[in-house]
Protein backbone atom coordinates (compact mmCIF):
# COMPACT_ATOMS: atom_id res chain seq x y z
CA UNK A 1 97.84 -39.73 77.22
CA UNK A 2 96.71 -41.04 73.48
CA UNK A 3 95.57 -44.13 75.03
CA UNK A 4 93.00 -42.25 77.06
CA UNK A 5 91.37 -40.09 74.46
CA UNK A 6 91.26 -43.02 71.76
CA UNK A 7 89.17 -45.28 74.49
CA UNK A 8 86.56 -42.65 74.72
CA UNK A 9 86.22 -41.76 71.47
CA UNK A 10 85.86 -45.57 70.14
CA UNK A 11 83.08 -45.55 72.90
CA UNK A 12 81.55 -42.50 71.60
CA UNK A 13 81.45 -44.34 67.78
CA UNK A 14 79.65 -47.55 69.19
CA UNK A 15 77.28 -45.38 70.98
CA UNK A 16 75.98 -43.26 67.76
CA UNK A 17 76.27 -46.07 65.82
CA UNK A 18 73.97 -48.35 68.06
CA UNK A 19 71.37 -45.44 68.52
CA UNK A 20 71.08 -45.39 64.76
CA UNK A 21 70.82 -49.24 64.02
CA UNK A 22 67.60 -48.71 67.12
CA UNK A 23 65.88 -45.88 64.93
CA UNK A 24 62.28 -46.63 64.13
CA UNK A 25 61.26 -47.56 60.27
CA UNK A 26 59.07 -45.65 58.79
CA UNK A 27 56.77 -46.40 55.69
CA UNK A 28 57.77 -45.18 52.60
CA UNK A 29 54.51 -43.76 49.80
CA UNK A 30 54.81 -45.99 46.83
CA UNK A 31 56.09 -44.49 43.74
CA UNK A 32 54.14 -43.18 41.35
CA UNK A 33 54.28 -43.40 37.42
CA UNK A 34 53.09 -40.90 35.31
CA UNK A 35 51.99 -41.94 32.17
CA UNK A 36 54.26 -41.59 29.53
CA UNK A 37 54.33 -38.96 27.18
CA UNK A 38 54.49 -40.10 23.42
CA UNK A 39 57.49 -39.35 21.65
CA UNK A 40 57.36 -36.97 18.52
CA UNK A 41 57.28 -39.33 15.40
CA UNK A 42 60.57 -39.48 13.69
CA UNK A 43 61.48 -40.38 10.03
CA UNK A 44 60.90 -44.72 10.68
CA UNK A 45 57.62 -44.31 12.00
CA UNK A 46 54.43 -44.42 10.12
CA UNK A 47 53.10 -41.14 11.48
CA UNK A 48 55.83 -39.41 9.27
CA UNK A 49 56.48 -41.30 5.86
CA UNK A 50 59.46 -40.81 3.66
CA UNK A 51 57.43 -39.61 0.80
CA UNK A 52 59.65 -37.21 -0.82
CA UNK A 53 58.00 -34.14 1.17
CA UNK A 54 59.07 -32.70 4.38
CA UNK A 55 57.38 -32.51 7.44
CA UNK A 56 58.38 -31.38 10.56
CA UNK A 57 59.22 -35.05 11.67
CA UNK A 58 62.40 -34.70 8.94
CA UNK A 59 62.99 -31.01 9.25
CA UNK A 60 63.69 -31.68 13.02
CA UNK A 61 65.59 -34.94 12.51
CA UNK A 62 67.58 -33.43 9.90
CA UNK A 63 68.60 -30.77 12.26
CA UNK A 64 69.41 -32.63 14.87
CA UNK A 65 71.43 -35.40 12.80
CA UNK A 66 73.48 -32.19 11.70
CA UNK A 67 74.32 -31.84 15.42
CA UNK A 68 72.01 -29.26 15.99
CA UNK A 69 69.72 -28.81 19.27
CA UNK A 70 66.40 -27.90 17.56
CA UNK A 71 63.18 -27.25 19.52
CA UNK A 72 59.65 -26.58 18.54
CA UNK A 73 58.46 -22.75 20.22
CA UNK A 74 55.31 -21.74 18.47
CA UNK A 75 53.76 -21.07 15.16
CA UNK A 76 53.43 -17.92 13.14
CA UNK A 77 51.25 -16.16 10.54
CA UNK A 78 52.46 -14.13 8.05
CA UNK A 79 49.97 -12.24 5.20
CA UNK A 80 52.40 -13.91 2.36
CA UNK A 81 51.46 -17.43 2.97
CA UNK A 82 48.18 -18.79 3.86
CA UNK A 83 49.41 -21.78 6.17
CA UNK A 84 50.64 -20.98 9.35
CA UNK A 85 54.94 -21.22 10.35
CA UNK A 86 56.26 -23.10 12.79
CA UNK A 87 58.79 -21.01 14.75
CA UNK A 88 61.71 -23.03 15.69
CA UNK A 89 64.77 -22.27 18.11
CA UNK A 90 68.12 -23.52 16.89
CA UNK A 91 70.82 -23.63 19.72
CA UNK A 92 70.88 -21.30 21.86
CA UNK A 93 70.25 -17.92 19.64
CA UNK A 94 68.99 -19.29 16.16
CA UNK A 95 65.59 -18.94 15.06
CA UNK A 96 64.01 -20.88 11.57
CA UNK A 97 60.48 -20.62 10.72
CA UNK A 98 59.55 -23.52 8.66
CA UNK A 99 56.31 -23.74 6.24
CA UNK A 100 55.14 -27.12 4.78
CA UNK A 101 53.17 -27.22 1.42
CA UNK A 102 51.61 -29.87 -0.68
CA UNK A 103 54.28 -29.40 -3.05
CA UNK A 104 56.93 -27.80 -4.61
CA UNK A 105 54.44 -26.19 -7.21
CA UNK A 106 52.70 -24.58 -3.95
CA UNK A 107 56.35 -23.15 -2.07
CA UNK A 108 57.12 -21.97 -5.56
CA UNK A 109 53.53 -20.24 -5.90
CA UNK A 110 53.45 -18.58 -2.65
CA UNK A 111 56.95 -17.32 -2.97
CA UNK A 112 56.61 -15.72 -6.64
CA UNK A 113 56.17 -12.45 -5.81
CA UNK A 114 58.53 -12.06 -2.81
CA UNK A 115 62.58 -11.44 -2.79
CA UNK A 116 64.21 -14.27 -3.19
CA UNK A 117 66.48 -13.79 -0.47
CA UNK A 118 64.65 -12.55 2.73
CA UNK A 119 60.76 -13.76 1.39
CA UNK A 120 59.83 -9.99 1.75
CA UNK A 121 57.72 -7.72 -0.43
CA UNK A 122 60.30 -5.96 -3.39
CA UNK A 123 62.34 -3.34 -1.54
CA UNK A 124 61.08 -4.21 1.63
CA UNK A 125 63.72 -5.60 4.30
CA UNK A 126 61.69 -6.86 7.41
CA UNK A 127 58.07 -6.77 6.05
CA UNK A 128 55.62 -8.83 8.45
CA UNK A 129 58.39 -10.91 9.93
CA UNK A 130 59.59 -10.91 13.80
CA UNK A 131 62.70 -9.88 12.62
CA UNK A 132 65.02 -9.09 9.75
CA UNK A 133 65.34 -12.65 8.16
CA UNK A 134 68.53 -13.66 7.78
CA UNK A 135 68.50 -16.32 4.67
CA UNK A 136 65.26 -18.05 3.32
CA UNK A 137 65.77 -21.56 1.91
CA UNK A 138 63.17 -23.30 -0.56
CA UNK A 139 63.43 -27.07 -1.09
CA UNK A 140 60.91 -29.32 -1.92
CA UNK A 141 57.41 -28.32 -0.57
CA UNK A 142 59.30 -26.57 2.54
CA UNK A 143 60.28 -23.12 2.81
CA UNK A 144 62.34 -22.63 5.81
CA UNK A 145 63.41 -18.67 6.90
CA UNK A 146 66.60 -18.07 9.23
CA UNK A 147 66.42 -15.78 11.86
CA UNK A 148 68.82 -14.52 14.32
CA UNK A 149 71.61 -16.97 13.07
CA UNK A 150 75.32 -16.15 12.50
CA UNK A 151 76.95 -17.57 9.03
CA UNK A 152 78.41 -21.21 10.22
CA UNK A 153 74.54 -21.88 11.80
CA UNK A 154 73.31 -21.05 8.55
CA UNK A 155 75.70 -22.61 6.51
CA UNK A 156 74.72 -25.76 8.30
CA UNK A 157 71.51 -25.75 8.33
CA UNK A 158 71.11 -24.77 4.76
CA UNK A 159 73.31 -28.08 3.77
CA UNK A 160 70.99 -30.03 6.25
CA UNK A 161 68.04 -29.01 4.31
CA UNK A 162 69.43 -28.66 0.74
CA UNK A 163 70.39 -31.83 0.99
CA UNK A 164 66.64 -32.53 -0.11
CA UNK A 165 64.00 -34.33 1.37
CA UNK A 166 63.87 -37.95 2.67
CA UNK A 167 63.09 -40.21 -0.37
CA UNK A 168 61.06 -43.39 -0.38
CA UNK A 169 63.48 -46.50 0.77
CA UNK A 170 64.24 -47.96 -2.54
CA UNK A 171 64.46 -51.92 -3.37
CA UNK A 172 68.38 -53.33 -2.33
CA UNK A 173 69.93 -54.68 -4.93
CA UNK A 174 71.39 -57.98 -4.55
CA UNK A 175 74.53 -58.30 -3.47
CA UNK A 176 74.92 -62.05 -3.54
CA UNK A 177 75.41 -61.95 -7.00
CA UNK A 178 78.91 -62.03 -8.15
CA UNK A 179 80.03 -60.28 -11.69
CA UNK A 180 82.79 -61.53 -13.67
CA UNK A 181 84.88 -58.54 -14.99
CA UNK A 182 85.42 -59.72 -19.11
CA UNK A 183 88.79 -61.35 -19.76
CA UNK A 184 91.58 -59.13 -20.94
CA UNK A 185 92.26 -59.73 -24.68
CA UNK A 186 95.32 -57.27 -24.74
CA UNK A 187 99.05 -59.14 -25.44
């Protein structure tokens, strides 16, 4: 009885697979390449020197390098500063908006008259912002302004950023040269 059904089935297998191998070709469209979209500059490129400032180039490598997803989503005015924030999303909840002066002497300027804390007007909480700010951190010509962001976020991105900004790369010293250490005199 087993011998009868396994007979036509193996029939039934050649048969499909025969009509398959007879199925006509048919043309495929050629691929097509987009052209590729230029990558953000990052810290070793030109576009963004290690000068001792920050740009957004370091900000977002610093971030990043601190294991942080970080992602540009628009910029943002506010009537304390005259240049415009860039609003940045930090994980999955975190918002920082970042400003970028010339220099230090500028951040410190613009920031003179503000708390300290949250970059509001004295006794003012929120002011102009999208939200209560959470922590604002000042370093270098950069004044960066945490929004939305529980304590550990913060905690690491304020040691990302205090860390400072990216200096020049200095000279390497030589290390083929060997030092003697002076010979002990003691007896």
């Amino acid at each position: 009885m087993t011998r009868r059904l396994v007979l036509p089935a193996v029939a039934l297998a050649v048969a499909a697979l025969a009509a398959c191998g007879d199925a006509p070709k048919t043309e495929q469209a050629p691929v097509a390449y987009a052209t590729p979209v230029p990558r953000p500059p990052t810290p070793s490129d030109s576009l963004c020197p290690r000068d001792g400032t920050w740009k957004a180039c370091h900000l977002e490598d610093r971030i990043n390098k601190a294991g942080m997803g970080i992602r540009v989503l628009d910029t943002i005015t506010v009537p304390y500063f005259d240049a415009k924030g860039t609003r940045y999303k930090i994980g999955k909840t975190a918002k920082l908006v970042a400003f970028y002066f010339a220099d230090s002497a500028a951040g410190a300027a613009a920031t003179g008259t503000l708390d300290k804390l949250r970059l509001t007007p004295p006794g003012d909480s929120v002011g102009k912002w999208p939200s209560a700010p959470f922590e604002a951190i000042r370093t270098a010509n950069m004044i960066a302004v945490l929004f939305e962001v529980n304590a550990t976020q913060a905690e690491r991105v304020r040691l990302a950023l205090t860390a400072g900004a990216p200096q020049p790369f200095a000279a390497q010293p030589d290390t083929q040269t060997v030092h003697k250490l002076p010979t002990s005199t003691a007896h």
